[in-house]
C-alpha atoms as a PDB file:
ATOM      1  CA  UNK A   1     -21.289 -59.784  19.859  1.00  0.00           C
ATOM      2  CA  UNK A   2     -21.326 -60.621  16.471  1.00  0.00           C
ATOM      3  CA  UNK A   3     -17.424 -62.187  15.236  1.00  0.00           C
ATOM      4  CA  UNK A   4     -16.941 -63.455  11.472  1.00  0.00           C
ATOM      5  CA  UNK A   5     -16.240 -67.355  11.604  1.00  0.00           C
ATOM      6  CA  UNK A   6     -14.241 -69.156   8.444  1.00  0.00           C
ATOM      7  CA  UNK A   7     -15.588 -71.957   7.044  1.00  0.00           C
ATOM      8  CA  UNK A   8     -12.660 -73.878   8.293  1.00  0.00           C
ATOM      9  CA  UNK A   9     -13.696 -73.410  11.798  1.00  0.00           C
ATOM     10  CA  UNK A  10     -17.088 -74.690  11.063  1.00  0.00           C
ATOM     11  CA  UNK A  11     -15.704 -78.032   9.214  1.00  0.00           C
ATOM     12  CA  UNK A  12     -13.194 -78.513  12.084  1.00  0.00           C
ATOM     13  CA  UNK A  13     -16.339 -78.069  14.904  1.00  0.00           C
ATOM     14  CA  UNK A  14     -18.468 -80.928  12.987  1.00  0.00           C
ATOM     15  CA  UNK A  15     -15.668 -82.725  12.818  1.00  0.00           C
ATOM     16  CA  UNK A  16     -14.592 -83.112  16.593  1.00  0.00           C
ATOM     17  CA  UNK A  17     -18.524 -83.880  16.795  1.00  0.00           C
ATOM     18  CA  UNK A  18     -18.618 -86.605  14.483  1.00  0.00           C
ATOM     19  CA  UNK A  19     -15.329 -87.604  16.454  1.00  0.00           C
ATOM     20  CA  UNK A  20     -16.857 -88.216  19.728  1.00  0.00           C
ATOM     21  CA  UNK A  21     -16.625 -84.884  20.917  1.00  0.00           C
ATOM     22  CA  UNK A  22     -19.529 -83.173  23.277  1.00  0.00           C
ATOM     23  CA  UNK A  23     -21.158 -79.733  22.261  1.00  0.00           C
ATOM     24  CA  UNK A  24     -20.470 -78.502  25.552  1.00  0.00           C
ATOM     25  CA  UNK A  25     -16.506 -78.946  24.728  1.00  0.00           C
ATOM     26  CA  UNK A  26     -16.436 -77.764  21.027  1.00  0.00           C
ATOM     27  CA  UNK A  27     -18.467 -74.781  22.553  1.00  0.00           C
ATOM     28  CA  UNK A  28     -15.683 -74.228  25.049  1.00  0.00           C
ATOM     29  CA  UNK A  29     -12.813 -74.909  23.072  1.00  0.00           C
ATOM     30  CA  UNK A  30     -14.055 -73.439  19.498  1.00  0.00           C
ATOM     31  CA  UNK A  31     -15.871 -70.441  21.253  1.00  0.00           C
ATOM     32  CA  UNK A  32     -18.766 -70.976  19.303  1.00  0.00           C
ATOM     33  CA  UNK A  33     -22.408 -71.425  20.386  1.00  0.00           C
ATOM     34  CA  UNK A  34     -24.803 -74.308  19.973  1.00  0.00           C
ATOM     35  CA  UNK A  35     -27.335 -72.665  17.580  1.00  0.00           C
ATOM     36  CA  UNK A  36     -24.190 -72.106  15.294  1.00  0.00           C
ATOM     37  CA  UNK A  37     -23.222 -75.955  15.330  1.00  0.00           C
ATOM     38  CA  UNK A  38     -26.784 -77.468  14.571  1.00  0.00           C
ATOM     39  CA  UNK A  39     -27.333 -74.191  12.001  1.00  0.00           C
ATOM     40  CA  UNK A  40     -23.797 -75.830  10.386  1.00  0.00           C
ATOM     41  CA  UNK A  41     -24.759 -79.098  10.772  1.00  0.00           C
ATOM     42  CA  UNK A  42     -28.447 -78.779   8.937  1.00  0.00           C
ATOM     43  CA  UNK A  43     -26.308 -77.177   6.220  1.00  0.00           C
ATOM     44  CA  UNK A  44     -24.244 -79.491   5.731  1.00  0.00           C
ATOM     45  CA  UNK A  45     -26.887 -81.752   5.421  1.00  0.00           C
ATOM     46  CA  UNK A  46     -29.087 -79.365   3.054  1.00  0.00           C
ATOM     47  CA  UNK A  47     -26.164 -78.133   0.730  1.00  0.00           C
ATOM     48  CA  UNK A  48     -23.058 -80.112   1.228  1.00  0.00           C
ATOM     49  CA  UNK A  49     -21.635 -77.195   2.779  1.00  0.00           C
ATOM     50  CA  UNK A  50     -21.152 -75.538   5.949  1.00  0.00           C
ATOM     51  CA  UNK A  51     -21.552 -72.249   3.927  1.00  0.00           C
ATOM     52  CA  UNK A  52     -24.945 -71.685   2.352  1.00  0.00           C
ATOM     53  CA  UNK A  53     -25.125 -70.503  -1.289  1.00  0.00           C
ATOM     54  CA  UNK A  54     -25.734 -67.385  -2.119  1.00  0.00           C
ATOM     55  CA  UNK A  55     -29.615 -66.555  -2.301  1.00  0.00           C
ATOM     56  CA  UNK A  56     -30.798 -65.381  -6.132  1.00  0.00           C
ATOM     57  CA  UNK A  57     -33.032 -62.513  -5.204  1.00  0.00           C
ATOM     58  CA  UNK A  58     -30.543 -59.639  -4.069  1.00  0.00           C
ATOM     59  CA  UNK A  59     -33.136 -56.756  -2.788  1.00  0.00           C
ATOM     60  CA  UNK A  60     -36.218 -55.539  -4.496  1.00  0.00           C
ATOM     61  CA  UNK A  61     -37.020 -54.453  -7.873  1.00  0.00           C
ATOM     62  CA  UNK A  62     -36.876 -51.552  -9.026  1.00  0.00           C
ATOM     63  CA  UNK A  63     -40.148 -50.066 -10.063  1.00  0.00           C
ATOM     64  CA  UNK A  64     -38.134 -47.487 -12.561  1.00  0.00           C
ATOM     65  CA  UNK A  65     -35.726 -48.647 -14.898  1.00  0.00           C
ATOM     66  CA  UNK A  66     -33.032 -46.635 -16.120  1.00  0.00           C
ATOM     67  CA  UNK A  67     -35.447 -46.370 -19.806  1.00  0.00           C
ATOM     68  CA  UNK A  68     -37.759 -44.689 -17.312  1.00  0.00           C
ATOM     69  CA  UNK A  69     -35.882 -42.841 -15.282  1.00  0.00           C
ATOM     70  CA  UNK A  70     -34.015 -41.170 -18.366  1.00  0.00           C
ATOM     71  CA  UNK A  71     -37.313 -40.288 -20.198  1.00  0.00           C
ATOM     72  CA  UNK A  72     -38.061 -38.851 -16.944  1.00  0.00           C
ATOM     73  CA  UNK A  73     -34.694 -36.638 -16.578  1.00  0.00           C
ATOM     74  CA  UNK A  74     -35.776 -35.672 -20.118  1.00  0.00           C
ATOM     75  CA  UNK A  75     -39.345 -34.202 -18.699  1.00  0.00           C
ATOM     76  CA  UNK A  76     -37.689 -32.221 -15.698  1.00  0.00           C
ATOM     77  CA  UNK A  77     -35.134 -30.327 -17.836  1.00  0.00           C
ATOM     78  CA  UNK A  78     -37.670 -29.755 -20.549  1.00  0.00           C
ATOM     79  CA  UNK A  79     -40.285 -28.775 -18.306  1.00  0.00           C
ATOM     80  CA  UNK A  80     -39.127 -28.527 -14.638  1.00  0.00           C
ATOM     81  CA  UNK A  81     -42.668 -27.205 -13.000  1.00  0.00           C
ATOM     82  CA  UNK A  82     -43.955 -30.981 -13.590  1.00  0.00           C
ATOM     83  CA  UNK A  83     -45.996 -31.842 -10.742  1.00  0.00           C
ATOM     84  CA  UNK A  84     -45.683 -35.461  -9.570  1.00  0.00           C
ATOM     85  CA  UNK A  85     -49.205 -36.449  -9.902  1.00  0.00           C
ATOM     86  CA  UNK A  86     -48.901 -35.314 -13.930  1.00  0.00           C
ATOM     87  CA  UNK A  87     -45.276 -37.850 -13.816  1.00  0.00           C
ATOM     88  CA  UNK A  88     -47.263 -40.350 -12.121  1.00  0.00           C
ATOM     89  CA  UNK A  89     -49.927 -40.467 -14.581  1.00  0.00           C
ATOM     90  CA  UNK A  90     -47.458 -40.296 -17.463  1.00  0.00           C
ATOM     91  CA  UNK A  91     -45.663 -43.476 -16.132  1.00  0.00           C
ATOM     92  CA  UNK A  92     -48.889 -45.068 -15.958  1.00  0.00           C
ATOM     93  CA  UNK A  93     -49.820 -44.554 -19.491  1.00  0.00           C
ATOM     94  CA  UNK A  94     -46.355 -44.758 -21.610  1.00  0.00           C
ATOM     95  CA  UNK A  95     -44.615 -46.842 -19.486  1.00  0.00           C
ATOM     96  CA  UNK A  96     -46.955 -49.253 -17.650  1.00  0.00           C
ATOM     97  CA  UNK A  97     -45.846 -48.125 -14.235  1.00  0.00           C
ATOM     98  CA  UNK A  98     -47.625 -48.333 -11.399  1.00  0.00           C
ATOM     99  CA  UNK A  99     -45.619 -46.127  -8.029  1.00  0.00           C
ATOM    100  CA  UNK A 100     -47.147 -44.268  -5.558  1.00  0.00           C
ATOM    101  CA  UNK A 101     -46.857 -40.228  -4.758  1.00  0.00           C
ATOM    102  CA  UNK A 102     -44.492 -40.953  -2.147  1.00  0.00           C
ATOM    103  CA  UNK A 103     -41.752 -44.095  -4.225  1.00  0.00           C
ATOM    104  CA  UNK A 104     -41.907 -41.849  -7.005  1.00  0.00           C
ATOM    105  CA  UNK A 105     -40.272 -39.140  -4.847  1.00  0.00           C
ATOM    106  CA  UNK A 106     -38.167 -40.864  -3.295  1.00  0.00           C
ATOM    107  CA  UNK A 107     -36.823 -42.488  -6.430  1.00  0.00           C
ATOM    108  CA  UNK A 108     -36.219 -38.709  -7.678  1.00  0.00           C
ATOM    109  CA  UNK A 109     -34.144 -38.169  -4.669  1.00  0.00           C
ATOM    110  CA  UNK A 110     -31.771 -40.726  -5.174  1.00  0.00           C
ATOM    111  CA  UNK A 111     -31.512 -39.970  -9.028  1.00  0.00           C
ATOM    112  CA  UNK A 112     -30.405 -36.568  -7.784  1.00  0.00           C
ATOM    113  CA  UNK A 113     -33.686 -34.821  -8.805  1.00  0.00           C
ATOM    114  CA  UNK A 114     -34.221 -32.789  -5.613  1.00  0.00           C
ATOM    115  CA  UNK A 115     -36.848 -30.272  -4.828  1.00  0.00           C
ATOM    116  CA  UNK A 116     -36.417 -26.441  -5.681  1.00  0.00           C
ATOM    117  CA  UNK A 117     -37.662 -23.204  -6.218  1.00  0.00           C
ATOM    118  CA  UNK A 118     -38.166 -22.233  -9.851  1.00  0.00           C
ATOM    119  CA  UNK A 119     -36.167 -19.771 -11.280  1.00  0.00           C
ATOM    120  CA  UNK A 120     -38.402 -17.633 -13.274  1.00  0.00           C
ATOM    121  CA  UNK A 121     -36.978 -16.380 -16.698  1.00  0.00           C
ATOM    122  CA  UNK A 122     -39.915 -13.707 -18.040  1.00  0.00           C
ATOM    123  CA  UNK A 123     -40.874 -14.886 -21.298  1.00  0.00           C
ATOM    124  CA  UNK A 124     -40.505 -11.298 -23.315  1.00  0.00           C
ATOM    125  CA  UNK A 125     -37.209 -11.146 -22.831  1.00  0.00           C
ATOM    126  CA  UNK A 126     -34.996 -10.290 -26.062  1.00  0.00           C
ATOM    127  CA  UNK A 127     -32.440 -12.293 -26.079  1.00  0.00           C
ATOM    128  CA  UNK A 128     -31.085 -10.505 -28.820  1.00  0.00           C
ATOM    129  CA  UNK A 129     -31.175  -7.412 -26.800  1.00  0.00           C
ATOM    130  CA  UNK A 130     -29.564  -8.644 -23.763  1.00  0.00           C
ATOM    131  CA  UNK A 131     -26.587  -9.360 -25.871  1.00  0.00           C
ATOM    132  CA  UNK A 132     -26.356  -6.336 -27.505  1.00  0.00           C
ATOM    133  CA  UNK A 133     -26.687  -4.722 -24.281  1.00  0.00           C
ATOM    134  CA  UNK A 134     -23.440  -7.049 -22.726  1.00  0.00           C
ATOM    135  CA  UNK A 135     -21.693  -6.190 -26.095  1.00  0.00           C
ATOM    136  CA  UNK A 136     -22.019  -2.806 -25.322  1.00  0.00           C
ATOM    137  CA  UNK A 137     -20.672  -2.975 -21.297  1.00  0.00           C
ATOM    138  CA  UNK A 138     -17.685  -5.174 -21.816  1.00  0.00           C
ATOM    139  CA  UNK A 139     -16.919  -3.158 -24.709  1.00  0.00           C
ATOM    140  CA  UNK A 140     -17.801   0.489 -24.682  1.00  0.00           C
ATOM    141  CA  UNK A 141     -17.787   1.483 -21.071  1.00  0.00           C
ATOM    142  CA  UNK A 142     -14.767   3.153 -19.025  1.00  0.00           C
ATOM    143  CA  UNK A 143     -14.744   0.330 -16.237  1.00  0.00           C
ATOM    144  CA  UNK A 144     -15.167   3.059 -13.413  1.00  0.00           C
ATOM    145  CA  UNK A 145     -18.868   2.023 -12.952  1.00  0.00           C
ATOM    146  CA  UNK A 146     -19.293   6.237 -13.067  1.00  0.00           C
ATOM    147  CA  UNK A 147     -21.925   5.318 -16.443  1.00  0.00           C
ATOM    148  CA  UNK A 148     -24.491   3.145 -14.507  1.00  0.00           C
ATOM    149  CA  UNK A 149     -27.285   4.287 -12.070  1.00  0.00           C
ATOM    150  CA  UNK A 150     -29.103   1.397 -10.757  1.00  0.00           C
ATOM    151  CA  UNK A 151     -32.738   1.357 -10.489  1.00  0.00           C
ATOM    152  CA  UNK A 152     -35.299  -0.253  -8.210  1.00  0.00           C
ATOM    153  CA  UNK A 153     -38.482  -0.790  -6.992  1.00  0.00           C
ATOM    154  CA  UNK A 154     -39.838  -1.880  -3.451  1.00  0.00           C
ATOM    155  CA  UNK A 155     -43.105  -2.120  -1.208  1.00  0.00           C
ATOM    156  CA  UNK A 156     -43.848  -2.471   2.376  1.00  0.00           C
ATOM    157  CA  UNK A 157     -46.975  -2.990   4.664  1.00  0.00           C
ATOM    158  CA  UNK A 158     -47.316  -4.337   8.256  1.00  0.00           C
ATOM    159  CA  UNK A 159     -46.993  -8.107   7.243  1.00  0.00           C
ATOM    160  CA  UNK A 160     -43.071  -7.127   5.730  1.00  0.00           C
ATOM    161  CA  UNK A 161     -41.160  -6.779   8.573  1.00  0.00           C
ATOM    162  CA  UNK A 162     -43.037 -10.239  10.037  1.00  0.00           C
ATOM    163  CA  UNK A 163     -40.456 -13.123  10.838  1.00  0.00           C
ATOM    164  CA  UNK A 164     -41.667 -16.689   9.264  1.00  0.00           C
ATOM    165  CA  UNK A 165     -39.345 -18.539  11.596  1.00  0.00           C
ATOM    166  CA  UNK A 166     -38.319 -19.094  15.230  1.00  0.00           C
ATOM    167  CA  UNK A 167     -37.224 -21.309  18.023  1.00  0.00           C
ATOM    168  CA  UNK A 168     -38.516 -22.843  20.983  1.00  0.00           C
ATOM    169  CA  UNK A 169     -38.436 -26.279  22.881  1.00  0.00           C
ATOM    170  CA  UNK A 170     -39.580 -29.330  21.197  1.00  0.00           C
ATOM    171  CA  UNK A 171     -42.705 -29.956  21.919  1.00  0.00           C
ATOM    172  CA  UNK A 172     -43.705 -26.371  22.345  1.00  0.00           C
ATOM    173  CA  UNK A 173     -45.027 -23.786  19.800  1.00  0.00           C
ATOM    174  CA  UNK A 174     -42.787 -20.741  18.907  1.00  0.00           C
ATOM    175  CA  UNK A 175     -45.317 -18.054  18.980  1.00  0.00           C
ATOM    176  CA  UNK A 176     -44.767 -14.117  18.797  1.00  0.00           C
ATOM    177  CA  UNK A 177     -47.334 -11.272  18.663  1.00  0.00           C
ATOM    178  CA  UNK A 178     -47.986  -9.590  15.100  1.00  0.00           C
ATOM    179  CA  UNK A 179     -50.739  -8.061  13.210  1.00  0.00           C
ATOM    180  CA  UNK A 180     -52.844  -9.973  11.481  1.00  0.00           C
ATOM    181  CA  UNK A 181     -54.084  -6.987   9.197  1.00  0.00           C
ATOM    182  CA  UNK A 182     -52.162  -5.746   5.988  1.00  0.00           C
ATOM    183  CA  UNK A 183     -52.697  -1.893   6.596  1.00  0.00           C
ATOM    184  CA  UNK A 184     -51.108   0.845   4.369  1.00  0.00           C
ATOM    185  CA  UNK A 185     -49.403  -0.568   1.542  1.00  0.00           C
ATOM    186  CA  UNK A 186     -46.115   1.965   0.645  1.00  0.00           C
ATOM    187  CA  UNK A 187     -43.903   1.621  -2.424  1.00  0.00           C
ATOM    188  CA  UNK A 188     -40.532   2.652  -2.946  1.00  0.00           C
ATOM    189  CA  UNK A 189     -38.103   3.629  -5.525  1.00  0.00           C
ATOM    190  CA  UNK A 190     -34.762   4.488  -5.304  1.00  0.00           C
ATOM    191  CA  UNK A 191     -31.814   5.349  -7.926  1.00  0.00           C
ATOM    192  CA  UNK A 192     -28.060   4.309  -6.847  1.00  0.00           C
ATOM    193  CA  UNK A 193     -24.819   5.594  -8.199  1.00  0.00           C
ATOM    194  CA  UNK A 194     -21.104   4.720  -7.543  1.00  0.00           C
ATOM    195  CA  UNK A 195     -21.500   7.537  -5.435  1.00  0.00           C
ATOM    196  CA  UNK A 196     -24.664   6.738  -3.169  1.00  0.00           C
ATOM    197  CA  UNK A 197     -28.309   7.570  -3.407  1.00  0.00           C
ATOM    198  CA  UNK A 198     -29.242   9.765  -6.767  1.00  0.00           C
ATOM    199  CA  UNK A 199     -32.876   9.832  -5.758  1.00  0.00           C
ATOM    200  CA  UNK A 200     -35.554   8.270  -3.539  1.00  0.00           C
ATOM    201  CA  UNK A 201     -39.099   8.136  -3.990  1.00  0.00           C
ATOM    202  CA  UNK A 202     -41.853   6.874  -1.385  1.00  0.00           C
ATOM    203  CA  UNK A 203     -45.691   6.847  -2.300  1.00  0.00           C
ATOM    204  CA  UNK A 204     -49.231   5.016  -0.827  1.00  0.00           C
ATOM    205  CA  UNK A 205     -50.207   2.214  -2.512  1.00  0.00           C
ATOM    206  CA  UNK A 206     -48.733   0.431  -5.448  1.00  0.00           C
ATOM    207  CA  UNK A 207     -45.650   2.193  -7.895  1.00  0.00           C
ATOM    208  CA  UNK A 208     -47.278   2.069 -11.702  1.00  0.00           C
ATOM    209  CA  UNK A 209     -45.474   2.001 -15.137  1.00  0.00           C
ATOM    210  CA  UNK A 210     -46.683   5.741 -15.116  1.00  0.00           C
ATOM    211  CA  UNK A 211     -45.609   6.947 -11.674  1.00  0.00           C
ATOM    212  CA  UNK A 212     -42.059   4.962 -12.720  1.00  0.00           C
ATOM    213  CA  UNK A 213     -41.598   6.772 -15.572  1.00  0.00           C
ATOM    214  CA  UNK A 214     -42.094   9.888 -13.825  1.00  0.00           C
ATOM    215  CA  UNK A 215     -40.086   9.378 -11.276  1.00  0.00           C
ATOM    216  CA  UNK A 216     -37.058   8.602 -13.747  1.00  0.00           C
ATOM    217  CA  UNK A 217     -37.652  11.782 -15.840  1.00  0.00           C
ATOM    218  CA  UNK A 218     -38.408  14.295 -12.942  1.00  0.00           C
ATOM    219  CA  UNK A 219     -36.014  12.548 -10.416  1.00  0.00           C
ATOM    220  CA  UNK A 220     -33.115  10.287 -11.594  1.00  0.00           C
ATOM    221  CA  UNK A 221     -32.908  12.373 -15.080  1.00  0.00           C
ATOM    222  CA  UNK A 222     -33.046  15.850 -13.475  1.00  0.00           C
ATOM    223  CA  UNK A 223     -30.351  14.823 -10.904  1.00  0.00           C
ATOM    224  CA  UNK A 224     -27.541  13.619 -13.290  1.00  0.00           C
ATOM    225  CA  UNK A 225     -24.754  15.844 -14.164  1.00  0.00           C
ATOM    226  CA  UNK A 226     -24.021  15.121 -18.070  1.00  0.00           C
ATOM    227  CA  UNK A 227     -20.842  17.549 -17.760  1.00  0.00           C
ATOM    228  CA  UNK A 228     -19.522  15.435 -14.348  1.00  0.00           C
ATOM    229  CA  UNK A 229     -20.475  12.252 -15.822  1.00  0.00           C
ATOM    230  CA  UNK A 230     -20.414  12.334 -19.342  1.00  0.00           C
ATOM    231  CA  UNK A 231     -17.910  14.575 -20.514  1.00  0.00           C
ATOM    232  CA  UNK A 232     -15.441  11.646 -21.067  1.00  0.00           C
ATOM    233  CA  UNK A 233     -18.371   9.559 -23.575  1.00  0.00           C
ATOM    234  CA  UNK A 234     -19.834  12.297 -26.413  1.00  0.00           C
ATOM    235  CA  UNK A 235     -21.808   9.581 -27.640  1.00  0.00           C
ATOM    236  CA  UNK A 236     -23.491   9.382 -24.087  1.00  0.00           C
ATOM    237  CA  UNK A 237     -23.621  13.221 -23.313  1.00  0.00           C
ATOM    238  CA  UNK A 238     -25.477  13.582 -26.873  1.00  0.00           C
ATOM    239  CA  UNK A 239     -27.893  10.795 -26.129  1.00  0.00           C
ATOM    240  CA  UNK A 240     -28.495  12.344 -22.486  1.00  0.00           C
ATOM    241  CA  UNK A 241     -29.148  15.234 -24.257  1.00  0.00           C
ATOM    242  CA  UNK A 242     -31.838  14.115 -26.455  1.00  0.00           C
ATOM    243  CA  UNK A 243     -33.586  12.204 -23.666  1.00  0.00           C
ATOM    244  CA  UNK A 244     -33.815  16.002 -21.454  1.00  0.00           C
ATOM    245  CA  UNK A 245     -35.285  17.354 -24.584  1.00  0.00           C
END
């Protein structure tokens, strides 16, 4: 087992053998091996000192400085779909680097660039718009949620209700019956209120902008009540109004 010896201990052991003293009773009276008398004895010889000096190269290189790896925190929050290969290349060329596919991840790990699914922001968004539109909830709404009807769109075929993941013994495949086949695609829209389902609409094959927009005007539209849900907001009621016309 391995036990910490002081430096003292190791001067006092080549001193009882430069006394006179056997190996076999410094051993037994020390509680020290052999190997750890001659290893203290050859440096003593090699450095003056039963302790050896501390060795200049302390662990590998790094193949990424912290110049690098900052240009390369610059890359992923400018452009976060960066592939490694394109990184790789770019540390070839600017920077004179030369890493591998699989250091060049792990040295993202440890900087705390992990892998993860991109967040996709669509690029005609207004974001002019969208703060108009918060402007106009936090500041010209009752709070009763009775204003919003929430809107959405769906589609199933046999693959949807399929399960990705399992478990089974290791060293054994987790396997399950399931068609292989699509079939029938279905899509579905629905239209919540505070108050449950406002409407529900199922049809074959794939929901376009056309079938949407009829399904708002001849089912969400047609089922509000701008008497029951307006009659508090004119300026809603009157804009209801002019959409029914």
């Amino acid at each position: 087992m391995y036990r910490s010896i002081s430096s003292d201990l190791k001067e006092c052991s080549l001193r009882l053998w430069e006394a006179g003293w056997s190996t076999s009773d410094i051993c037994a009276t020390l509680c020290v091996s052999k190997s750890s008398l001659y290893c203290w004895k050859d440096d003593w010889a090699d450095f003056g000192s039963v302790t050896r000096p501390a060795s200049g190269l302390q662990g590998k290189p790094r193949i990424i400085g912290l110049a690098a790896m900052a240009v390369i925190k610059d890359i992923y929050s400018a452009h976060p779909d960066t592939y490694l290969d394109e990184l790789q290349w770019y540390l070839a060329i600017h920077h004179d680097i030369a890493i591998s596919i699989s250091a060049l991840h792990c040295n993202l790990m440890k900087a705390g660039l992990t892998h993860k699914l991109l967040h996709k922001i669509a690029c005609e968004r207004d974001e002019e718009r969208r703060a108009e539109f918060l402007h106009v909830i936090q500041h010209h709404f009752s709070g009763t949620g009775r204003e919003f009807v929430v809107v959405d769109e769906s589609s199933k075929n046999e693959h949807t209700l399929n399960r990705r993941f399992g478990r089974a013994p290791a060293g054994c495949k987790a396997t399950i019956t399931a068609p292989f086949i699509r079939g029938e695609r279905y899509s579905l829209a629905a239209a919540m209120t505070r108050d449950g389902y406002l409407a529900a609409h199922v049809i074959p094959g794939s929901l376009d902008s056309y079938a949407f927009f009829d399904f708002i005007v001849e089912d969400v539209v047609s089922g509000l009540n701008p008497v029951e849900d307006f009659a508090y907001r004119p300026a809603l009621a009157s804009k209801y109004e002019s959409i029914s016309r």
